[in-house]
PDB file of N, CA and C in Angstrom:
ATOM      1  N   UNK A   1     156.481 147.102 -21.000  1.00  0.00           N
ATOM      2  CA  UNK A   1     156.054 145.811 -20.486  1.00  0.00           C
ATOM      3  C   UNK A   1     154.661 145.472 -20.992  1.00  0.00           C
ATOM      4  N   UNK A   2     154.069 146.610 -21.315  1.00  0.00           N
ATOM      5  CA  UNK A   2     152.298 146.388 -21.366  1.00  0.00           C
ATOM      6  C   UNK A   2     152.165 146.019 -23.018  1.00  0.00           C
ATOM      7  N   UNK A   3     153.382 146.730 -23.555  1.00  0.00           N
ATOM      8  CA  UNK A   3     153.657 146.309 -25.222  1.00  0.00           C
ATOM      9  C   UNK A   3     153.945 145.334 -25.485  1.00  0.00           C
ATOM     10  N   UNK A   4     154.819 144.423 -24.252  1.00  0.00           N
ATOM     11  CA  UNK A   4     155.538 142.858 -24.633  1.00  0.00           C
ATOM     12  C   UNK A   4     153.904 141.933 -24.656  1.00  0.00           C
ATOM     13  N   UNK A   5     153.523 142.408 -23.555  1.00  0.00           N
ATOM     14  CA  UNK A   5     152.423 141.366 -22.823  1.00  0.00           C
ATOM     15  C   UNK A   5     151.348 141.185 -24.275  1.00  0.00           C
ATOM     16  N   UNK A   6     150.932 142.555 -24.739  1.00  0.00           N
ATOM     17  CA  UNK A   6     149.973 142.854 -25.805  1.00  0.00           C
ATOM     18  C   UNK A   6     150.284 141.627 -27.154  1.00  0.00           C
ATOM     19  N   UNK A   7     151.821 141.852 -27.494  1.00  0.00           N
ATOM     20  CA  UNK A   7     152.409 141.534 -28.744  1.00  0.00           C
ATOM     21  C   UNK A   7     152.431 140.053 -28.433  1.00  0.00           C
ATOM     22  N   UNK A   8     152.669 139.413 -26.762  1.00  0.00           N
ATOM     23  CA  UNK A   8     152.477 138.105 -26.580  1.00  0.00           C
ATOM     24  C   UNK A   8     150.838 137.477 -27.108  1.00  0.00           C
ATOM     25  N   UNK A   9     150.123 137.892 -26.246  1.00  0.00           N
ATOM     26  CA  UNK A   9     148.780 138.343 -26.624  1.00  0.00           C
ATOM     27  C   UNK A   9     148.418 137.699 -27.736  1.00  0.00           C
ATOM     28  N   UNK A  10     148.817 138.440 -28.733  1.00  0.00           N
ATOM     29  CA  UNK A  10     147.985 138.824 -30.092  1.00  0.00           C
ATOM     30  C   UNK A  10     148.665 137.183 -30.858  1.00  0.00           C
ATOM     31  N   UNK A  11     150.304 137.103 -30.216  1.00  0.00           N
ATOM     32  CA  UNK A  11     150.599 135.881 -30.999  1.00  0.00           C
ATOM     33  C   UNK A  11     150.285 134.867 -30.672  1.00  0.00           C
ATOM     34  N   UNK A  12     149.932 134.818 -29.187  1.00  0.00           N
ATOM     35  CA  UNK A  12     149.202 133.336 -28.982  1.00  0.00           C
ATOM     36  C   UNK A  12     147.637 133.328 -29.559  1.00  0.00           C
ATOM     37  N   UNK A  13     146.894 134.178 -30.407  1.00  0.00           N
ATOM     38  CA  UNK A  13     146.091 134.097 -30.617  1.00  0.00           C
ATOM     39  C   UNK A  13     146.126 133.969 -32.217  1.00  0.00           C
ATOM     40  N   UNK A  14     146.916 134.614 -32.461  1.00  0.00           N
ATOM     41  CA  UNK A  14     147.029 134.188 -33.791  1.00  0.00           C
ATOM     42  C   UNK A  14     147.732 132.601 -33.788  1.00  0.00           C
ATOM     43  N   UNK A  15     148.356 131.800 -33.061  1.00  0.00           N
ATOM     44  CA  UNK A  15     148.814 130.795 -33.320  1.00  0.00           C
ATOM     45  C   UNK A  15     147.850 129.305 -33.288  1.00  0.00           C
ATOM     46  N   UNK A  16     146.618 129.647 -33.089  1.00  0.00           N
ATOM     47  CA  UNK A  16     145.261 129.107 -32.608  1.00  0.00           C
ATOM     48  C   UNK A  16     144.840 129.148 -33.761  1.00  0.00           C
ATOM     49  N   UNK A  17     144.955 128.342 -34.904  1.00  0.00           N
ATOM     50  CA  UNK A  17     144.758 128.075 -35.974  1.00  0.00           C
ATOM     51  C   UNK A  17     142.883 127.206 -35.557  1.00  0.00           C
ATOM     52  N   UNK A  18     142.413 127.450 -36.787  1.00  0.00           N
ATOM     53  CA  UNK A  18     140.821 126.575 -36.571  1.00  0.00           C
ATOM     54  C   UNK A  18     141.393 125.096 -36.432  1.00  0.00           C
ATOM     55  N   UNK A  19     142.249 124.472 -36.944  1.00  0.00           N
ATOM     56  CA  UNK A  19     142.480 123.333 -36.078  1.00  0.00           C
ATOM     57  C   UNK A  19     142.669 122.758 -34.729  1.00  0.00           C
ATOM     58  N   UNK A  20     143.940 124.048 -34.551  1.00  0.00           N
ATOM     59  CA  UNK A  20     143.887 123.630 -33.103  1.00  0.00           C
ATOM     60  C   UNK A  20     142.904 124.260 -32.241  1.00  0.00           C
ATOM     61  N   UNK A  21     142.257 124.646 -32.662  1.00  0.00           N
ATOM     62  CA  UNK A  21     140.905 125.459 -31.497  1.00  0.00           C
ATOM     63  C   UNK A  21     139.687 124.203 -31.696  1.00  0.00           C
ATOM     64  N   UNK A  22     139.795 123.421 -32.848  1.00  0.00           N
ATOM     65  CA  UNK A  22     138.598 122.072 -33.003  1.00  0.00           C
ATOM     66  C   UNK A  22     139.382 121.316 -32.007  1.00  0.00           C
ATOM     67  N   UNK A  23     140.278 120.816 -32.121  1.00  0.00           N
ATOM     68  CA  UNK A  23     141.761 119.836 -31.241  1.00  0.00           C
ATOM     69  C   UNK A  23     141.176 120.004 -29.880  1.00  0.00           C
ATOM     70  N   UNK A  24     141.323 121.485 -29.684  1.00  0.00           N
ATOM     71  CA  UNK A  24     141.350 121.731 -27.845  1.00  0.00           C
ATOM     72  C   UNK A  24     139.849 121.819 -28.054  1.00  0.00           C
ATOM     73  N   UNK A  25     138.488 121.929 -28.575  1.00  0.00           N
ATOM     74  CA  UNK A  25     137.000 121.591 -28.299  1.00  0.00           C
ATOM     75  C   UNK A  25     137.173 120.087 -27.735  1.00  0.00           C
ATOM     76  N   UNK A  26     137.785 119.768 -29.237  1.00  0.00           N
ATOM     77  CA  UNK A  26     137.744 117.729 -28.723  1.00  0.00           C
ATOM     78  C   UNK A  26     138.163 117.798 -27.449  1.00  0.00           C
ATOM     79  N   UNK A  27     139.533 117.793 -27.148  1.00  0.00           N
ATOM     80  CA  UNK A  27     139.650 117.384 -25.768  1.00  0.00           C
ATOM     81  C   UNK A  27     139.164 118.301 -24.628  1.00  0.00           C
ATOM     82  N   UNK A  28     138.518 119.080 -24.676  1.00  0.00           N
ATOM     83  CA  UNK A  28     137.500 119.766 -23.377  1.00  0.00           C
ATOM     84  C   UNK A  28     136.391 118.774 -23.831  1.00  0.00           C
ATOM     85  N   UNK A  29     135.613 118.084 -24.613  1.00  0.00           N
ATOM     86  CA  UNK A  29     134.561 117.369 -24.748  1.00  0.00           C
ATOM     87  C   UNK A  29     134.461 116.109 -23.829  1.00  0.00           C
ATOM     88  N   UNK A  30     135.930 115.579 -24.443  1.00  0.00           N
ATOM     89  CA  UNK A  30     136.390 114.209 -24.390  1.00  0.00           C
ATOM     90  C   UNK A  30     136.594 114.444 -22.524  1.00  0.00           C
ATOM     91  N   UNK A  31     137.138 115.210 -22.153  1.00  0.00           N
ATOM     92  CA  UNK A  31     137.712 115.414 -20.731  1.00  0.00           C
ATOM     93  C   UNK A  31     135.936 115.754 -19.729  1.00  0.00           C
ATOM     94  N   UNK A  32     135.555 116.413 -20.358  1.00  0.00           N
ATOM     95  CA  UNK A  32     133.787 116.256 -19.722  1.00  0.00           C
ATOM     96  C   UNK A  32     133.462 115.095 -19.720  1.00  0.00           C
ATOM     97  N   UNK A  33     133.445 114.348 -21.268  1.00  0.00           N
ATOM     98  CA  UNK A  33     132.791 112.950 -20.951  1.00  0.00           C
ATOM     99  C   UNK A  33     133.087 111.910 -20.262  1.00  0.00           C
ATOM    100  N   UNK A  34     134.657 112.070 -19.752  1.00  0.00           N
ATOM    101  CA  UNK A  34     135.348 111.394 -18.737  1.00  0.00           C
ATOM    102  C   UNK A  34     134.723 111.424 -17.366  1.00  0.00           C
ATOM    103  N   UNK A  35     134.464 113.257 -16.944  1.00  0.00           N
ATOM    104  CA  UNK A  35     134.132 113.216 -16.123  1.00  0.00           C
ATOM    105  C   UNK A  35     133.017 112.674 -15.515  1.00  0.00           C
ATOM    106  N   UNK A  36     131.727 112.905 -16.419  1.00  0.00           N
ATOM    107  CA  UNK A  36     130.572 112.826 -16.767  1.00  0.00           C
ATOM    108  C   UNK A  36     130.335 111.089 -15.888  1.00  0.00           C
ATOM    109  N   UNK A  37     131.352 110.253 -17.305  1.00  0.00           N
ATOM    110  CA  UNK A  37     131.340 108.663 -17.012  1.00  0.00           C
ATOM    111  C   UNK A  37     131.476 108.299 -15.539  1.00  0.00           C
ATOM    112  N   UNK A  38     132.894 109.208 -14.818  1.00  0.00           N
ATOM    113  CA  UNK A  38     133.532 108.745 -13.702  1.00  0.00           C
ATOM    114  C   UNK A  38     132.265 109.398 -12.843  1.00  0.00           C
ATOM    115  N   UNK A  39     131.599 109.841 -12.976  1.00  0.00           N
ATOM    116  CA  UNK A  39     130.447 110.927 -11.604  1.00  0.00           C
ATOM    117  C   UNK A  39     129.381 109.478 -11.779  1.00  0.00           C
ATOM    118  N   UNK A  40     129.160 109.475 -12.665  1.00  0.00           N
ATOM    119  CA  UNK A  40     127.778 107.946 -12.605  1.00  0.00           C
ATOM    120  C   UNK A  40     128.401 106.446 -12.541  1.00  0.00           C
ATOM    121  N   UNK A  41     129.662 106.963 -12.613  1.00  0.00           N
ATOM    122  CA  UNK A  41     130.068 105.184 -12.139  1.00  0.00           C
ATOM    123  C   UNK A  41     129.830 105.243 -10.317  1.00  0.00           C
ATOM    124  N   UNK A  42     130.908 106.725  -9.892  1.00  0.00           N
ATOM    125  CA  UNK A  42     130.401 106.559  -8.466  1.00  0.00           C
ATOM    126  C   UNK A  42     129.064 106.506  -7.653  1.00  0.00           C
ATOM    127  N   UNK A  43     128.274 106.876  -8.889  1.00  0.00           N
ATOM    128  CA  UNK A  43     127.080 107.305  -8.092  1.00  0.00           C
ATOM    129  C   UNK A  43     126.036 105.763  -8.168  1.00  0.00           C
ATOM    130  N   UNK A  44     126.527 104.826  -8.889  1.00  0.00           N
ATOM    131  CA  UNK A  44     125.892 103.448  -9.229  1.00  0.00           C
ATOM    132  C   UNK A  44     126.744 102.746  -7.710  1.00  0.00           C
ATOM    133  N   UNK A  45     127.850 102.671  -7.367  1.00  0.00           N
ATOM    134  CA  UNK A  45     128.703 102.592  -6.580  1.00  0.00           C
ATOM    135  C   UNK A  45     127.930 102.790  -5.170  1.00  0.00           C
ATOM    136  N   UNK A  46     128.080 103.827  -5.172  1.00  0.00           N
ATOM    137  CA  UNK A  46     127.474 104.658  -3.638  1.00  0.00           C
ATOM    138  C   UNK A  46     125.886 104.175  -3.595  1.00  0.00           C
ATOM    139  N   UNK A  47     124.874 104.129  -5.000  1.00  0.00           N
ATOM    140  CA  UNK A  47     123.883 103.163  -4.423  1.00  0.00           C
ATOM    141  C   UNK A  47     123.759 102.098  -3.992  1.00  0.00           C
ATOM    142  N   UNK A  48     125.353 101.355  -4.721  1.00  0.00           N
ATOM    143  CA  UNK A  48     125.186  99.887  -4.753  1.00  0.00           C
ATOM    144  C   UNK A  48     125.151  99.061  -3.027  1.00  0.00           C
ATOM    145  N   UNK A  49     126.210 100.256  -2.516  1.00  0.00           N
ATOM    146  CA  UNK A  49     126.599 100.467  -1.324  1.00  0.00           C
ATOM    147  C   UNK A  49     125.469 100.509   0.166  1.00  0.00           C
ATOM    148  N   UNK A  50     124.576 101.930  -0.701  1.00  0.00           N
ATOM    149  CA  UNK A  50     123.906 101.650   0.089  1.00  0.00           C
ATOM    150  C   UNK A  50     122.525 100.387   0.232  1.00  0.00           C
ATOM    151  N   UNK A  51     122.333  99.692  -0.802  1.00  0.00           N
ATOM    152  CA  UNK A  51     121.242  98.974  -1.048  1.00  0.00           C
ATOM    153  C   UNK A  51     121.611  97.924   0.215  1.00  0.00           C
ATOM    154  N   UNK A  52     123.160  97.558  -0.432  1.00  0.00           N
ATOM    155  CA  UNK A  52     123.753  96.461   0.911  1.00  0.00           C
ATOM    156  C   UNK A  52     123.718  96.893   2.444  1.00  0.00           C
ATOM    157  N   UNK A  53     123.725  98.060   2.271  1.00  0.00           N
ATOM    158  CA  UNK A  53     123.732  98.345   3.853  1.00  0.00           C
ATOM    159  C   UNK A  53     122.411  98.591   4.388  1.00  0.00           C
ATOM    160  N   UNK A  54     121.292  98.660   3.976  1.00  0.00           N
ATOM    161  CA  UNK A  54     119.916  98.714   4.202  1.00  0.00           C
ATOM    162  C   UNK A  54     119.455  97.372   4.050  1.00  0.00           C
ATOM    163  N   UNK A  55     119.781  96.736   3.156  1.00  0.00           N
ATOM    164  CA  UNK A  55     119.902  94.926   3.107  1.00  0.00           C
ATOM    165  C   UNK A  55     120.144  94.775   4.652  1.00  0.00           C
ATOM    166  N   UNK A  56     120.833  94.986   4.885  1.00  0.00           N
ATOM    167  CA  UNK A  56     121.943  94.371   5.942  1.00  0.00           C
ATOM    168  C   UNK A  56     121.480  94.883   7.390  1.00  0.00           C
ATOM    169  N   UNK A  57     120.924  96.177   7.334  1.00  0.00           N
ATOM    170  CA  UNK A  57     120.332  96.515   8.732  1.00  0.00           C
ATOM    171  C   UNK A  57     118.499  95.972   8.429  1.00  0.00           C
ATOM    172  N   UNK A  58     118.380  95.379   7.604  1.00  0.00           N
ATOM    173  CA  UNK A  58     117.107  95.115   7.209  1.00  0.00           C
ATOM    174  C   UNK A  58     117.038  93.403   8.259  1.00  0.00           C
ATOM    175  N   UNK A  59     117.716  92.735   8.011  1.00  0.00           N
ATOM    176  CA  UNK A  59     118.132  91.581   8.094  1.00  0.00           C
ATOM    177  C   UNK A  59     118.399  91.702   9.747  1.00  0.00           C
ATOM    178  N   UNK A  60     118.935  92.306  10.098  1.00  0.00           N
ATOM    179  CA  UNK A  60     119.420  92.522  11.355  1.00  0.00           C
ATOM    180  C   UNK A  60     118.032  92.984  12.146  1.00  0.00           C
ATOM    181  N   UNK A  61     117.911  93.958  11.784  1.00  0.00           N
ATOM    182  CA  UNK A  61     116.157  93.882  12.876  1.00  0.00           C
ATOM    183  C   UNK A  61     115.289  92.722  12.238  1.00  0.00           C
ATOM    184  N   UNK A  62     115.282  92.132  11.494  1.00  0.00           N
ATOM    185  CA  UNK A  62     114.494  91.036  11.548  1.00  0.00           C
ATOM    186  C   UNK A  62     115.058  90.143  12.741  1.00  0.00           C
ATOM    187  N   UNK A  63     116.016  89.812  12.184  1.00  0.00           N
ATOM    188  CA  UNK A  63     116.574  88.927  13.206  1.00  0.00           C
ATOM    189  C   UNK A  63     116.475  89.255  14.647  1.00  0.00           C
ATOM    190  N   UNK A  64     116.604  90.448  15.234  1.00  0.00           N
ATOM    191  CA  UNK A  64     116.247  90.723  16.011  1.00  0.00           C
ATOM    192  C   UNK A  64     114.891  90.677  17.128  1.00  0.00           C
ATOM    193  N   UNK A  65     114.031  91.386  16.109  1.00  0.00           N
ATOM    194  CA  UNK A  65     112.481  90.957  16.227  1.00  0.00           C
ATOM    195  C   UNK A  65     112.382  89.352  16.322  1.00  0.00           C
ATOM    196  N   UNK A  66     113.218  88.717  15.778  1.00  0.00           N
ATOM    197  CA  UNK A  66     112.540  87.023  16.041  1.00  0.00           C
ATOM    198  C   UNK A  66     112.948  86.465  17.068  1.00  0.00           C
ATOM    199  N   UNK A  67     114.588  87.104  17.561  1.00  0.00           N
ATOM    200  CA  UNK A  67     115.261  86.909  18.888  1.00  0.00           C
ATOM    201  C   UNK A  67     114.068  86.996  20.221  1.00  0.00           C
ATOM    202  N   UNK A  68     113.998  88.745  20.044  1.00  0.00           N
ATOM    203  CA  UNK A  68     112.587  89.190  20.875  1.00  0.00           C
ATOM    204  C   UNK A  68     111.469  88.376  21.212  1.00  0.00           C
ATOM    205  N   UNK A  69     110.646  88.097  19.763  1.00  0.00           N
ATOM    206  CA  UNK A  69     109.936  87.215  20.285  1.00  0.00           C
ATOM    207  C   UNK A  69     109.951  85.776  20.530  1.00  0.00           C
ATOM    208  N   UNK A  70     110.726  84.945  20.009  1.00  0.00           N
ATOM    209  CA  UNK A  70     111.645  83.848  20.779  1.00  0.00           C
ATOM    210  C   UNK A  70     111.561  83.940  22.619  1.00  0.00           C
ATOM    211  N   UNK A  71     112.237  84.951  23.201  1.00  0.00           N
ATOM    212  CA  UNK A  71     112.295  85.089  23.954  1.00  0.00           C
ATOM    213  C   UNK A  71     110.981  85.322  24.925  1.00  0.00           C
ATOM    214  N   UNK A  72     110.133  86.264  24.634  1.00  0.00           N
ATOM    215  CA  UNK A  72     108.723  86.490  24.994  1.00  0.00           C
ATOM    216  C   UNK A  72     107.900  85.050  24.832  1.00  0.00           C
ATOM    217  N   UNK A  73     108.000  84.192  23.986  1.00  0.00           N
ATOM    218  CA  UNK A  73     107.408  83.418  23.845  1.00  0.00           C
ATOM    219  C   UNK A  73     107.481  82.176  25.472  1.00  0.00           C
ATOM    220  N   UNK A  74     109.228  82.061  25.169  1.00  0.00           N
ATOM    221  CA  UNK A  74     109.723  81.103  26.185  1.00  0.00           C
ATOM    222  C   UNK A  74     109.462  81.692  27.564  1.00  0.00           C
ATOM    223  N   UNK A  75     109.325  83.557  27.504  1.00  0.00           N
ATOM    224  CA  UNK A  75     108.859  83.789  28.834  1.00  0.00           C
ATOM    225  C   UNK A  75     107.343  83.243  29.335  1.00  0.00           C
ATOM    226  N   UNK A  76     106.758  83.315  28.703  1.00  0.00           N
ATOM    227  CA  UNK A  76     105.255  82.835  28.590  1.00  0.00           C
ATOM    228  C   UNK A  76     105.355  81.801  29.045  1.00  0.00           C
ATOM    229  N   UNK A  77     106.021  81.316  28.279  1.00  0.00           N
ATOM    230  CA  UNK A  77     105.711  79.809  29.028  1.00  0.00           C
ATOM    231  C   UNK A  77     106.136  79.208  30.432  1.00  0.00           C
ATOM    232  N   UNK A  78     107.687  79.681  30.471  1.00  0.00           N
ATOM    233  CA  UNK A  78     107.774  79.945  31.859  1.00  0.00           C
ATOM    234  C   UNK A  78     106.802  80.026  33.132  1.00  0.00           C
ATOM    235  N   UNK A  79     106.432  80.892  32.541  1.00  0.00           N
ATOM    236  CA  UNK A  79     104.990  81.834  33.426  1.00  0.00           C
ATOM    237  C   UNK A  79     104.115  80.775  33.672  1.00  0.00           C
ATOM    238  N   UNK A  80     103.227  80.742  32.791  1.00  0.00           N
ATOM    239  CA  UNK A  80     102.499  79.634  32.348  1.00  0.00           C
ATOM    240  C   UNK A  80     102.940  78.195  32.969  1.00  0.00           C
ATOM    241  N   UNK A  81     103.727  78.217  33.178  1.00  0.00           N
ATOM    242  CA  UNK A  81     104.350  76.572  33.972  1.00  0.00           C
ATOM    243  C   UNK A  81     104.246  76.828  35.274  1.00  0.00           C
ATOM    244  N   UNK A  82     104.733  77.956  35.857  1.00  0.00           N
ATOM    245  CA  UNK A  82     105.384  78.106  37.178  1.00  0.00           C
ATOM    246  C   UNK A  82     103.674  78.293  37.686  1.00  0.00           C
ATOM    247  N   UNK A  83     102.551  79.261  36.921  1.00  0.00           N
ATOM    248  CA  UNK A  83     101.158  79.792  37.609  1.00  0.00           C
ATOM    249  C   UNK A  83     100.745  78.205  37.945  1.00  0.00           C
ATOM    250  N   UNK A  84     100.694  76.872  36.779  1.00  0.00           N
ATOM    251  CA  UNK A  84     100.414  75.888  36.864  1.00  0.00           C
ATOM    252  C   UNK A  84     100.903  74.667  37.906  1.00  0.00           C
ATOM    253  N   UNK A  85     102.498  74.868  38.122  1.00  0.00           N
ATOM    254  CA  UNK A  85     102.786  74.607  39.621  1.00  0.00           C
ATOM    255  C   UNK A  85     102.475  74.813  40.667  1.00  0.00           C
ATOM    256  N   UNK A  86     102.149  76.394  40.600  1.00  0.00           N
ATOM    257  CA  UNK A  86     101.212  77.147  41.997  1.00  0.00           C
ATOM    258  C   UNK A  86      99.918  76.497  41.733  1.00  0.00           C
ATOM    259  N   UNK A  87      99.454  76.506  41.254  1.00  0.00           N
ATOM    260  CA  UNK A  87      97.644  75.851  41.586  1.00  0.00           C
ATOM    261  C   UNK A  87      97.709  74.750  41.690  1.00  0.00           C
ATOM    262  N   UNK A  88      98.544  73.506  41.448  1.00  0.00           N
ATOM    263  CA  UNK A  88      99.140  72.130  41.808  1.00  0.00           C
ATOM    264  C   UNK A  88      98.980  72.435  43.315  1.00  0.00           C
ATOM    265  N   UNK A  89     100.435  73.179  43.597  1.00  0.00           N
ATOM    266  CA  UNK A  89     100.477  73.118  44.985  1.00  0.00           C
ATOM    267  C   UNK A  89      99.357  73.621  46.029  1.00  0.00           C
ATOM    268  N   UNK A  90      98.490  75.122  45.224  1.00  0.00           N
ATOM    269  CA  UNK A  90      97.537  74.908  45.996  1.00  0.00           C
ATOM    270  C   UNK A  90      96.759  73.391  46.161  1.00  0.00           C
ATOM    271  N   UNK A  91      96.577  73.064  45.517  1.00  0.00           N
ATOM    272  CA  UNK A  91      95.162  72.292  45.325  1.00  0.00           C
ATOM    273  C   UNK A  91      95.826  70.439  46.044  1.00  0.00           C
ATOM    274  N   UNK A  92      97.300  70.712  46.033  1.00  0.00           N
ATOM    275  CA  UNK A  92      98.044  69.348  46.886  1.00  0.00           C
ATOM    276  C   UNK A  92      97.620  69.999  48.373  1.00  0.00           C
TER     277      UNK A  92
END
């Protein structure tokens, strides 16, 4: 069995002519540079991704913050109206 395996062996290595051993370089090259391409397409992707989503929570606490003070503002004034009613009424 260890004689078949050997004699297999030796002929698949002899059948690996310098062509086909350039053949199979090319396509291990070609199959890296595939990969290579497909890893930086995702990775342009996954920034692109995140730029929008930091955009987007960027936008959102702004908006927020202006809600906030919107609100603080109109409380003020509130305030400011109602203290000015009270010293009316004192002073009626």
């Amino acid at each position: 069995m260890k004689k078949l395996l050997s004699i297999a062996s030796v002929a698949l290595l002899a059948a690996c002519t310098p062509a086909a051993q350039n053949e199979t370089a090319e396509a291990a090259d070609q199959v890296s540079a595939d990969a290579n391409a497909t890893f930086g397409e995702a990775i342009n992707d996954t920034d692109a991704a995140a730029d929008r989503a930091f955009g987007s929570a960027e936008a959102t606490i702004d908006n927020s913050a202006a809600t906030l003070g919107n609100a603080a503002d109109d409380a003020a004034d509130q305030t400011g109206a109602a203290l000015k009613d009270a010293g009316n009424a004192i002073e009626d």
